[in-house]
Protein backbone atom coordinates (compact mmCIF):
# COMPACT_ATOMS: atom_id res chain seq x y z
CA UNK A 1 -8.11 62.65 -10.80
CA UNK A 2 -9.32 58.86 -11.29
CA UNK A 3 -12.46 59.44 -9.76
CA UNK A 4 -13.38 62.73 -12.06
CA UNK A 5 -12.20 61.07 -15.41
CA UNK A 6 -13.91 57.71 -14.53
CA UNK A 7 -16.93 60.52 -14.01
CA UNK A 8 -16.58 61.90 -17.27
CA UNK A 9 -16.28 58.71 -19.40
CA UNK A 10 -19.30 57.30 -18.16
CA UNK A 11 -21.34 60.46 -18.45
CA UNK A 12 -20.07 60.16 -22.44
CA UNK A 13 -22.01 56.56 -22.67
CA UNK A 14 -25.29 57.03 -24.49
CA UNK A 15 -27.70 55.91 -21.56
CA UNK A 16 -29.76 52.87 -22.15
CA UNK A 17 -33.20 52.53 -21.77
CA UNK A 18 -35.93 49.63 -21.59
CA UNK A 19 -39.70 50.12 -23.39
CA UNK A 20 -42.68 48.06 -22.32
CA UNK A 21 -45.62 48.66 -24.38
CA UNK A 22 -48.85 46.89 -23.22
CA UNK A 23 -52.01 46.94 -25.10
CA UNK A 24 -55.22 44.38 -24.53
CA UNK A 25 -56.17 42.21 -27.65
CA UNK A 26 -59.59 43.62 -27.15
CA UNK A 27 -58.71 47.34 -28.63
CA UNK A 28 -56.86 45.89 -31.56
CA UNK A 29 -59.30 44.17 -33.02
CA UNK A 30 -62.04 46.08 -35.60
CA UNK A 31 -59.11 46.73 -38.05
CA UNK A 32 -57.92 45.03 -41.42
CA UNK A 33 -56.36 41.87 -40.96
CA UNK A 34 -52.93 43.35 -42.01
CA UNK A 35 -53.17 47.25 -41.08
CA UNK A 36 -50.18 48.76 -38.96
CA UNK A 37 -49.76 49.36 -35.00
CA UNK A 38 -49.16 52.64 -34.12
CA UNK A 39 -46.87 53.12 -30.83
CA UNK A 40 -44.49 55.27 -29.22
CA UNK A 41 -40.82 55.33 -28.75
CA UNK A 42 -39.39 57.32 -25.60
CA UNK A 43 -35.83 58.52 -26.21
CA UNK A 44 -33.71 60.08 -22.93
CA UNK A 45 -31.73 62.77 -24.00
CA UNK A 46 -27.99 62.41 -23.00
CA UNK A 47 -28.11 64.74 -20.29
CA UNK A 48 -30.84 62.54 -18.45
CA UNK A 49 -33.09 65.20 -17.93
CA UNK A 50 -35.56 65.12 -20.79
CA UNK A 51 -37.74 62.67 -22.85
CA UNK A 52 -38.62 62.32 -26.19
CA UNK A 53 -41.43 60.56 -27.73
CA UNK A 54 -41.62 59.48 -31.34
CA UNK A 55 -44.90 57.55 -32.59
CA UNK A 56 -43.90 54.67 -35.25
CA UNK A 57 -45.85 52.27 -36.98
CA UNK A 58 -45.00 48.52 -36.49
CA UNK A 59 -46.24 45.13 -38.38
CA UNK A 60 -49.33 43.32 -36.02
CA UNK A 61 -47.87 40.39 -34.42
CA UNK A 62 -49.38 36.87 -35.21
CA UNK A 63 -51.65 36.94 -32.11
CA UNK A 64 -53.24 40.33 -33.42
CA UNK A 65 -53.81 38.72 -36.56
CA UNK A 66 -55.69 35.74 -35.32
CA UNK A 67 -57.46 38.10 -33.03
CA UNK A 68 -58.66 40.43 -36.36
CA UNK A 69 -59.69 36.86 -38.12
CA UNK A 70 -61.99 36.07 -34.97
CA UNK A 71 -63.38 39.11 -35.17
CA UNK A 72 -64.33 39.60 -38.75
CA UNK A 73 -65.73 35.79 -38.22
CA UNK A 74 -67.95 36.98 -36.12
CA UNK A 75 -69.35 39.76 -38.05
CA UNK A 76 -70.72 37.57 -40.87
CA UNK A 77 -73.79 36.00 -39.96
CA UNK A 78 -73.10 31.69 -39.38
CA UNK A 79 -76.36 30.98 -41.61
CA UNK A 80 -78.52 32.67 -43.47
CA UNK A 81 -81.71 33.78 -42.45
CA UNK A 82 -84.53 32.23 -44.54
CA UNK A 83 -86.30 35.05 -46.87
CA UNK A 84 -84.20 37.68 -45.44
CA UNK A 85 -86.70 38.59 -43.24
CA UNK A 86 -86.17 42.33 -42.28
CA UNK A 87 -88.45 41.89 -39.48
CA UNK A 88 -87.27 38.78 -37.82
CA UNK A 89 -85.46 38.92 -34.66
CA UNK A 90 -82.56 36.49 -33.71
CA UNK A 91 -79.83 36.53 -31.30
CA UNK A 92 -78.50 33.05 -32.36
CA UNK A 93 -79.19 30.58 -34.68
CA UNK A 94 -79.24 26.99 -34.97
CA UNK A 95 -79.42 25.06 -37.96
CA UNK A 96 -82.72 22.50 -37.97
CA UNK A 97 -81.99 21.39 -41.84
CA UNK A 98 -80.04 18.46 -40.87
CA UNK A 99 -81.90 15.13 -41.31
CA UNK A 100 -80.59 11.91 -38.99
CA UNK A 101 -78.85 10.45 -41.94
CA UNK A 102 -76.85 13.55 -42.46
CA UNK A 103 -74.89 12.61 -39.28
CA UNK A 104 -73.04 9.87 -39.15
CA UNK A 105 -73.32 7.26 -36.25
CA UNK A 106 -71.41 8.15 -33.20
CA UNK A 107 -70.34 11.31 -34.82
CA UNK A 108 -70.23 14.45 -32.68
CA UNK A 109 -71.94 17.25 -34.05
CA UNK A 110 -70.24 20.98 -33.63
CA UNK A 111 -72.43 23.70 -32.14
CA UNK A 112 -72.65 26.80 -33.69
CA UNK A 113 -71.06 29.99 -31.71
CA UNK A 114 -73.35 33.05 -30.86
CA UNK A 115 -73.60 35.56 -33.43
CA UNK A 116 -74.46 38.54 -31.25
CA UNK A 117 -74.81 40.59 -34.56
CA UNK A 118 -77.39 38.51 -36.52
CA UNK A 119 -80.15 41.10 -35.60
CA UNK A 120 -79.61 42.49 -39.04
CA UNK A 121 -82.79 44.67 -38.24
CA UNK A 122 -81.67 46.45 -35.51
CA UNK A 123 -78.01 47.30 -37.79
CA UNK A 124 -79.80 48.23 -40.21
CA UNK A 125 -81.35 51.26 -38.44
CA UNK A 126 -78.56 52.00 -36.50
CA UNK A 127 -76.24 52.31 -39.18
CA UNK A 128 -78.34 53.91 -42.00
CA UNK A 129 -81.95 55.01 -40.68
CA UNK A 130 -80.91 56.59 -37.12
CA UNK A 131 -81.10 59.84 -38.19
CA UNK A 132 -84.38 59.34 -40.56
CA UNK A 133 -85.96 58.80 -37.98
CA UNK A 134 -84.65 61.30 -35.83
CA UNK A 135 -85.98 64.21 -38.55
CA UNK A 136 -89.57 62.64 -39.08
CA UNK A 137 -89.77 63.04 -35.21
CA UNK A 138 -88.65 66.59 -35.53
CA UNK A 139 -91.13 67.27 -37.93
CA UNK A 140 -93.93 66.02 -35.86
CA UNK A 141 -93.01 68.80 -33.85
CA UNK A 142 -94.00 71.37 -35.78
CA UNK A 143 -96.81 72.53 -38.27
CA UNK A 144 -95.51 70.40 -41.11
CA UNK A 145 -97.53 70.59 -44.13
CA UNK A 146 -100.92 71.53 -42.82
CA UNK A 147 -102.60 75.14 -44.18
CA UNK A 148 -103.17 78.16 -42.39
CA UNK A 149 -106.96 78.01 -42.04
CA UNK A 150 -109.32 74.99 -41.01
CA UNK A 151 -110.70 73.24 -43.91
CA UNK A 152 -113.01 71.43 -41.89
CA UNK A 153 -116.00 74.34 -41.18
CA UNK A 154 -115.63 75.41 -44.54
CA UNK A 155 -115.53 79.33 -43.89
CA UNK A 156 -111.94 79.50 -45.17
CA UNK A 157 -111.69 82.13 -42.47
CA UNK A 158 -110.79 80.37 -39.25
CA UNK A 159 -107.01 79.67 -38.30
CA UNK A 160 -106.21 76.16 -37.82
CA UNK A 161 -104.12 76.42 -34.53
CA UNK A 162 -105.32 73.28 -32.55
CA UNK A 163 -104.66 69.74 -33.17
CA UNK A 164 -105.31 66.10 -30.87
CA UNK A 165 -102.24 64.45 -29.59
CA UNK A 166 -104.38 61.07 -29.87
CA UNK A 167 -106.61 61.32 -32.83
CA UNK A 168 -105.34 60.06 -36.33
CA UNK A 169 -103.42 62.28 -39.03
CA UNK A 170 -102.82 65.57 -36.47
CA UNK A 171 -104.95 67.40 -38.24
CA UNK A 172 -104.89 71.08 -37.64
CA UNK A 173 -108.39 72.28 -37.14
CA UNK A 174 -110.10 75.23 -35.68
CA UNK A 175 -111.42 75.73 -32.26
CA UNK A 176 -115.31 74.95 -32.90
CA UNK A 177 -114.28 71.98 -35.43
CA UNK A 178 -111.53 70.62 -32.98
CA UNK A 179 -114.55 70.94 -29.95
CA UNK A 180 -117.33 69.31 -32.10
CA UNK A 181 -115.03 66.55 -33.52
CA UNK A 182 -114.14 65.60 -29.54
CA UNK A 183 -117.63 65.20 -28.54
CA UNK A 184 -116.84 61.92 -28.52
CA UNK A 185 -113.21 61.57 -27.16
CA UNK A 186 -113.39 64.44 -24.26
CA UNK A 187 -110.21 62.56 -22.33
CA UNK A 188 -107.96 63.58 -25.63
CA UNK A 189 -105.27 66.03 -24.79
CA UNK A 190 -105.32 69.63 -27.15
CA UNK A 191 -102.45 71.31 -28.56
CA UNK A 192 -102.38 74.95 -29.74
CA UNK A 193 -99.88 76.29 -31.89
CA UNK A 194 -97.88 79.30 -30.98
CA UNK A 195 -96.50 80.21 -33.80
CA UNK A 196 -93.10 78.39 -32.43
CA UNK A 197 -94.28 75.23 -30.45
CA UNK A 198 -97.17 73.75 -29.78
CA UNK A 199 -99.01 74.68 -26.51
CA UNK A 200 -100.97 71.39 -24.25
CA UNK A 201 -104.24 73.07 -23.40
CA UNK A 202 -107.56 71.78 -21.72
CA UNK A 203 -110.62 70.77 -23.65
CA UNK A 204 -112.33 72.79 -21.04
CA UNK A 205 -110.58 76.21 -22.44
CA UNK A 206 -111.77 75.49 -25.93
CA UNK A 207 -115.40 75.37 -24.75
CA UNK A 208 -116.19 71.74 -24.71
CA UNK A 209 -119.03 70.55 -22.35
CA UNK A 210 -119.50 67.01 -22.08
CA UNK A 211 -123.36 66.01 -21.72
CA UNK A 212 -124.69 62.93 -19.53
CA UNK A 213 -128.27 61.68 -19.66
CA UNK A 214 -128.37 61.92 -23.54
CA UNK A 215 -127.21 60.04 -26.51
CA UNK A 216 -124.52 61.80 -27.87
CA UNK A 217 -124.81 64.90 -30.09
CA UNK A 218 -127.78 65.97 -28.31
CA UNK A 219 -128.39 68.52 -26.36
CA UNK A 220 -130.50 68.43 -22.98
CA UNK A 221 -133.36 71.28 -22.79
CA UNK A 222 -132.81 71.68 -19.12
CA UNK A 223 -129.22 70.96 -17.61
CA UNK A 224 -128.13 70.77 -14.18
CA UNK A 225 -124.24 72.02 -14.53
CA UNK A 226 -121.69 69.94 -12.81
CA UNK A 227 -119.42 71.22 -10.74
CA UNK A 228 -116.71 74.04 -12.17
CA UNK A 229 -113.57 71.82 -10.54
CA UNK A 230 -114.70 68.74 -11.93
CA UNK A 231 -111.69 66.01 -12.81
CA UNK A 232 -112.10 62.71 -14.95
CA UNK A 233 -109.33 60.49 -14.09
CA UNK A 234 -108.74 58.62 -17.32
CA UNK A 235 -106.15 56.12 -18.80
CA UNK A 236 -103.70 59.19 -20.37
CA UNK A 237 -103.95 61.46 -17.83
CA UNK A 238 -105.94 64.09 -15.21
CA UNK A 239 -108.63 66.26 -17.51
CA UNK A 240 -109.96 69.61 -15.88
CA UNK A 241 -113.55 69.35 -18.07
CA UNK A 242 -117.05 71.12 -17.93
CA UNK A 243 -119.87 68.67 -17.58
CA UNK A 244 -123.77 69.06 -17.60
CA UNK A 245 -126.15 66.90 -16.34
CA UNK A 246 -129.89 66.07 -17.69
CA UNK A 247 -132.54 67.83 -15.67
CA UNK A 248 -135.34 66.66 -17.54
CA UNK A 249 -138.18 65.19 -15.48
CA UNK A 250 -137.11 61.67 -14.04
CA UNK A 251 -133.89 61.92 -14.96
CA UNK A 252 -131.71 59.37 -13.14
CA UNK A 253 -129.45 60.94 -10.50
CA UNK A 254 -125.78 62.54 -11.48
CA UNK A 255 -124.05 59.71 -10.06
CA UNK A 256 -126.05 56.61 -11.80
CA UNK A 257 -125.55 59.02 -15.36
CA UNK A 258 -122.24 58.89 -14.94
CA UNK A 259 -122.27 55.32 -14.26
CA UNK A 260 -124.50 54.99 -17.26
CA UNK A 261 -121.97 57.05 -19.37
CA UNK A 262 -118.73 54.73 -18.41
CA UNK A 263 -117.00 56.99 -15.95
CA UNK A 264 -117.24 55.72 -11.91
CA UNK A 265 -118.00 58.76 -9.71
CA UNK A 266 -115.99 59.25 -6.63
CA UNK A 267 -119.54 60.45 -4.65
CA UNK A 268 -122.66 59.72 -4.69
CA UNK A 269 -123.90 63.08 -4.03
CA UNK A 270 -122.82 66.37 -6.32
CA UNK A 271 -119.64 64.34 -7.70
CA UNK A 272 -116.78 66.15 -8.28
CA UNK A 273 -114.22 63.44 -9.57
CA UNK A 274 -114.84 60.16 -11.25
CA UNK A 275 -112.83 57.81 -13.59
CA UNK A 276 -113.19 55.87 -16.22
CA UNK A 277 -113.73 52.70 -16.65
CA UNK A 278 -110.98 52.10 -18.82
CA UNK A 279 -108.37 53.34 -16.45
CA UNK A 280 -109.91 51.27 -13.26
CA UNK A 281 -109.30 48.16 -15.67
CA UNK A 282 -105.87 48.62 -16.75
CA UNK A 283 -105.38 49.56 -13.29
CA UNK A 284 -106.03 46.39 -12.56
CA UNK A 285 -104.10 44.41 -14.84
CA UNK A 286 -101.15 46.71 -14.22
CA UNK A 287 -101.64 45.74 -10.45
CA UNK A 288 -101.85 41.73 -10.89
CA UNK A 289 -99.15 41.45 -14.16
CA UNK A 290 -96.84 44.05 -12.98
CA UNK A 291 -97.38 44.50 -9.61
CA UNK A 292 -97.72 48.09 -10.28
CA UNK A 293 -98.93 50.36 -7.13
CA UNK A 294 -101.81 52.01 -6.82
CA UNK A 295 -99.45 55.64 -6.23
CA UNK A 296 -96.75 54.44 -9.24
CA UNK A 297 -99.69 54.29 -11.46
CA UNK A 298 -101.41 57.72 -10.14
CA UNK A 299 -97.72 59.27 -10.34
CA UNK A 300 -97.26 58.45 -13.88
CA UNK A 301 -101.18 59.63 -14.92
CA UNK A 302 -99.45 63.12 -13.31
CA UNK A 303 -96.33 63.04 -15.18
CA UNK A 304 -98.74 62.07 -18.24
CA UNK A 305 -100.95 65.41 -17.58
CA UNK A 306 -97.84 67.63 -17.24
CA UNK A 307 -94.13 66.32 -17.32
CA UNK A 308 -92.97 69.53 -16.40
CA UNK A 309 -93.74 68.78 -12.34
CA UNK A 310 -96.83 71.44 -12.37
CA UNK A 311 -99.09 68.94 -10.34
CA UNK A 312 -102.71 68.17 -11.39
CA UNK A 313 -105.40 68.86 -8.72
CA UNK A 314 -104.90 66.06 -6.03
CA UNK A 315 -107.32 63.30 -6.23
CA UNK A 316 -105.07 60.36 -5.33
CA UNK A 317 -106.84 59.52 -2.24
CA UNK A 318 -110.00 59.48 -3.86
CA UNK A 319 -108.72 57.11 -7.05
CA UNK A 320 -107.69 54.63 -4.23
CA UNK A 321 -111.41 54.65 -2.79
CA UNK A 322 -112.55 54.13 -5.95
CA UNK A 323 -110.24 51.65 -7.26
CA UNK A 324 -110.78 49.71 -4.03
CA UNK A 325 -115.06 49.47 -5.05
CA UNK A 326 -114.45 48.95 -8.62
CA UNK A 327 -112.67 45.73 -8.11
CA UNK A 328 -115.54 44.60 -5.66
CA UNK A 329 -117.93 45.73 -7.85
CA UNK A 330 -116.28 43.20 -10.78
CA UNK A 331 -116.07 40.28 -8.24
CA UNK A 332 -119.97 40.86 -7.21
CA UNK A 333 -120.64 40.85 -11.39
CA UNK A 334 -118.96 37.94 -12.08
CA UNK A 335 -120.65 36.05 -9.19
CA UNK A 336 -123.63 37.28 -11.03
CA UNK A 337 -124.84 38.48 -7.31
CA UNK A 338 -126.17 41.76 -10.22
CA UNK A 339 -128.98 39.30 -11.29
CA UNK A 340 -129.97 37.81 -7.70
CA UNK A 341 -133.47 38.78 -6.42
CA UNK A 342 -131.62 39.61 -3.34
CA UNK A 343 -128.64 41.45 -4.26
CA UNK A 344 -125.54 41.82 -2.38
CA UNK A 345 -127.17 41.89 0.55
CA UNK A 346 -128.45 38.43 0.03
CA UNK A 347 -124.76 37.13 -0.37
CA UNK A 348 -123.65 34.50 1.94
CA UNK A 349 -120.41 34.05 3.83
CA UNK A 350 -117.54 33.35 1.78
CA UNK A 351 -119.86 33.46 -1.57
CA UNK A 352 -117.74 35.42 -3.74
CA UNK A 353 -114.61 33.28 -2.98
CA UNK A 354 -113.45 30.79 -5.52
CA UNK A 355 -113.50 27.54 -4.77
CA UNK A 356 -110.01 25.69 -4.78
CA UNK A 357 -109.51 23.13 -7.63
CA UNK A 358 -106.82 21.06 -5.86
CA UNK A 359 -109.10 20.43 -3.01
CA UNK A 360 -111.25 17.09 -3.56
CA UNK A 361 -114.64 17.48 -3.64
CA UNK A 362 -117.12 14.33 -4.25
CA UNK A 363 -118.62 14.82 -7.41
CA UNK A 364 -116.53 16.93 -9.03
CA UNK A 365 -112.80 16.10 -9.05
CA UNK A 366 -113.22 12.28 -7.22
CA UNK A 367 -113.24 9.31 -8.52
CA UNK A 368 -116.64 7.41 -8.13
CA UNK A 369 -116.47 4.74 -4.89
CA UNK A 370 -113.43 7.06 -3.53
CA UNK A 371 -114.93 6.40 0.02
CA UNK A 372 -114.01 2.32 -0.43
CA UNK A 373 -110.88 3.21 -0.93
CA UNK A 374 -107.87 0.73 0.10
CA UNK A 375 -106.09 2.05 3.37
CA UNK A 376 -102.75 3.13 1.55
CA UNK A 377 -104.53 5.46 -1.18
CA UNK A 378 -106.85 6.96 1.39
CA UNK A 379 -104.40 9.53 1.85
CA UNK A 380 -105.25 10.44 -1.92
CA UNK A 381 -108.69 11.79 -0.66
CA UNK A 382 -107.10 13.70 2.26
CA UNK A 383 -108.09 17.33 2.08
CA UNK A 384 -105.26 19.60 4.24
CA UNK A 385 -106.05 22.37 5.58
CA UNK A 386 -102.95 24.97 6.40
CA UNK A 387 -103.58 27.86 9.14
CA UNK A 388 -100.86 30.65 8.46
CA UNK A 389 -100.71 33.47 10.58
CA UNK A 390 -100.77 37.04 8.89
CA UNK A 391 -98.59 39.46 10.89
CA UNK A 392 -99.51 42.48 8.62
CA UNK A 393 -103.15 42.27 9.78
CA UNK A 394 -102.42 44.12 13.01
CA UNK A 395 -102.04 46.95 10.45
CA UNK A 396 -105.94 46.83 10.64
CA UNK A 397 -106.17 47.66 13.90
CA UNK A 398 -104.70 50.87 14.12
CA UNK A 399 -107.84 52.04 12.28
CA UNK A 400 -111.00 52.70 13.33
CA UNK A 401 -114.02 50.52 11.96
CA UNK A 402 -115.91 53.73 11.19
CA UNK A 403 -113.52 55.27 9.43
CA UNK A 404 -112.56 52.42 7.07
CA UNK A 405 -115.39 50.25 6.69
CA UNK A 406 -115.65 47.07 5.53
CA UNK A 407 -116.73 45.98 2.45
CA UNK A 408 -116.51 42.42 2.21
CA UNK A 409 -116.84 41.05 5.82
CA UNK A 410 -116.83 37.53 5.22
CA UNK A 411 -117.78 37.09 1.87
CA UNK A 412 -114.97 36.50 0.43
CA UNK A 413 -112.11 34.39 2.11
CA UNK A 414 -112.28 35.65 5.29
CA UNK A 415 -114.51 35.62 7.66
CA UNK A 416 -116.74 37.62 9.79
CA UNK A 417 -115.46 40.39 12.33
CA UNK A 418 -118.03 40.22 14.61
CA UNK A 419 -117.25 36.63 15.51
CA UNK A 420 -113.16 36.88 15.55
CA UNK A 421 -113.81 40.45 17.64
CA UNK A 422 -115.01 38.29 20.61
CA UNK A 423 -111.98 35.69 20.50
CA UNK A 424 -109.40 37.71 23.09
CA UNK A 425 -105.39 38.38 22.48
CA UNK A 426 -104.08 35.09 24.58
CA UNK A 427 -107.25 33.10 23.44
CA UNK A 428 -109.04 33.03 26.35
CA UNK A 429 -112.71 33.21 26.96
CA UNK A 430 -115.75 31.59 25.79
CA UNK A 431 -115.35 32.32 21.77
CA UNK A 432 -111.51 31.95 22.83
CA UNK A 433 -112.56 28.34 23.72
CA UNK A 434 -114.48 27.65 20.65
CA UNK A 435 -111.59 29.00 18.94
CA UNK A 436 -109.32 26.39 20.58
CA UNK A 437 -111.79 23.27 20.23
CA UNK A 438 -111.57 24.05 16.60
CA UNK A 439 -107.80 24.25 16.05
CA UNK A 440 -107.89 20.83 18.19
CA UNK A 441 -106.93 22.22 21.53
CA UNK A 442 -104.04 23.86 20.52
CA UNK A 443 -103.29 28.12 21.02
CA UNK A 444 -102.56 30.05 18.00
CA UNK A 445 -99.48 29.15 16.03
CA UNK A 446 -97.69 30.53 13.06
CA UNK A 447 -98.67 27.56 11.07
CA UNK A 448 -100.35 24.35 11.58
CA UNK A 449 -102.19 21.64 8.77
CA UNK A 450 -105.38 19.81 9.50
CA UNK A 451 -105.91 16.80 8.08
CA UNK A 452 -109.51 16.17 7.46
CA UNK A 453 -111.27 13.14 5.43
């Protein structure tokens, strides 16, 4: 009987219960300085078998309110930015006004904290111009204000349904306007309207023939017609285009009017593919300032052509033949080997390679009466000369010389392979021993510096 009635009196206790409510400072913070808490109270019935929860609203502690001070410190720019520049970019700011005398001696001056807000650009747009911006893109997307029919031709009778993607104003045009006004952009991509969207189409669909051998706007009496799969590579993208060649009497060759024209051919004879000069050179920036490759740049001239993953015809192996003679080409320019009686083939070994500035040379970078020099600052004059061995080259022996040839061979930096062909594996031999003599009787190492007055 004691046990059950000891049972029942503590089942008639209200049961107690302990509430620990967490929350991080961080997700406080962004409120007024004296707005309410909201949390939740979790009551246990008296049977112990459910829970209730009840969501009151508490005062914010004194560490909350410090935290909501910091915060709304922060938002207000430290100092303000002279002229109110809308255009001016800052992350931080640090104030420049304050003369010498301003601060007293020995006084330690306070560094202002980072404003990570003081872009006031950049939250402008976000909070007020987002979705401006968002429409005016919209619009571009359709026919906006343009009329019906091309007021271009005049006839009042054609329906402007084609626009440029690169020329100025998108002005809707017709077909025979939109072909004659591209005479002299052919690499411009065409869009056609619908009626819903607008359509990417080919220059070559619209009837545009570009002409080589003649200024532009004229036409040649007697045309040789290029070849019906003929691809310019440009700087935007891969363009399917018609092309006719003059046929007049001594009319340069296909290749050398294409040349003349700005656009590197791929072959010499009937060319099917070239590219333009444009795209070799920012190939070539891209390649030394970005160290973009030579298939990231061709795979983003196909995603420029169709984004949808319908491939371009394939002329990747041919852009990297070309790229490869274009940059020679420049080199041979600017060594002005163009204007030598001889040509390239007059070019000596190691002609088109630029001379070191570091390295002393008498006459140009030395001091006059640098050969009387005292015995400690001879090593001033010292030229050394570091042999590294490349690994990678062995790549270039797992092609055949006939199938890639060479096109420097020792004009450049290195040297000739008809002499280093003759110089064995383990160095032996009698170009093996010339080899050695050389190096100062010492095999082949990974590295090794020659001193050399």
């Amino acid at each position: 009987m004691a046990t059950s009635s000891s049972r029942k009196r503590r089942a008639a206790i209200p049961p107690t219960f302990v509430h620990h409510h967490m929350t991080p400072i961080a997700d406080l913070v962004g409120a007024p300085v004296d707005a309410p808490l909201a949390t939740t109270i979790h009551r246990v019935t008296s049977d112990n078998r459910r829970v209730r929860t009840e969501t009151v609203l508490v005062s914010p502690s004194s560490p909350v309110k410090r935290a909501r001070l910091s915060h709304l410190a922060r938002q207000e720019p430290l100092l303000p930015l002279p002229g109110d520049e809308p255009e001016r970019y800052e992350i931080g700011s640090e104030s420049d006004d304050a003369g010498p005398s301003s601060n007293p001696a020995g006084a330690r001056q306070s560094q202002p904290a980072l404003n990570l807000l003081q872009d006031k650009a950049m939250q402008d747009w976000a909070e007020k111009f987002r979705d401006k911006y968002l429409q005016a893109m919209l619009w571009r997307n359709g026919r906006g204000k343009q009329s019906e029919l091309c007021a271009s031709c005049g006839s009042g009778s054609q329906k402007a349904i084609y626009r440029c993607e690169s020329c100025h104003g998108d002005r809707m045009v017709c077909a025979e306007c939109c072909v004659q006004e591209h005479e002299t952009n052919p690499t411009h991509f065409i869009e056609k309207w619908t009626g819903v969207y607008f359509m990417r189409i080919s220059s070559r669909e619209l009837g545009l023939r570009i002409q080589f051998g003649h200024l532009l706007g004229q036409t040649c009496p007697l045309p040789r017609t290029g070849r019906p799969d003929f691809v310019i590579i440009a700087d935007n993208g891969i363009h399917e285009v018609g092309v006719d060649f003059c046929g007049c009497q001594n009319s340069d060759p296909n290749y050398i009017q294409l040349l003349k024209a700005g656009y590197y051919p791929a072959t010499t004879s009937s060319p099917r593919t070239c590219a333009t000069f444009s795209c070799l050179d920012r190939f070539h920036y891209l390649s030394l300032r970005a160290k973009t490759t030579a298939y990231d740049y061709y795979s983003t001239l196909e995603s420029l052509t169709d984004g949808l993953g319908i491939k371009p015809p394939d002329r990747y192996s041919i852009f990297l033949r070309i790229s490869r003679q274009y940059r020679h080409l420049k080199l041979l320019k600017r060594m002005g080997r163009g204007h030598d009686a001889y040509g390239v083939m007059g070019t000596g070994p190691g002609e088109l390679a630029l001379k070191c500035p570091a390295c002393p040379r008498p006459g140009v970078n030395l001091p006059e009466g640098w050969e009387d020099a005292r015995p400690e600052d001879q090593c001033l004059y010292i030229m050394f000369i570091a042999m590294d061995a490349c690994f990678r080259l062995k790549r270039a022996g797992y092609f055949k010389r006939a199938s890639r040839p060479w096109s420097w061979n020792g004009l450049g930096v290195h040297a000739r392979m008809a002499p280093l062909s003759r110089i064995s594996v383990d160095g032996d031999g009698p170009a093996g021993d010339e080899h050695l003599q050389r190096s100062g009787g010492s095999r082949p190492c990974k590295f090794q510096v020659l001193p050399r007055l």
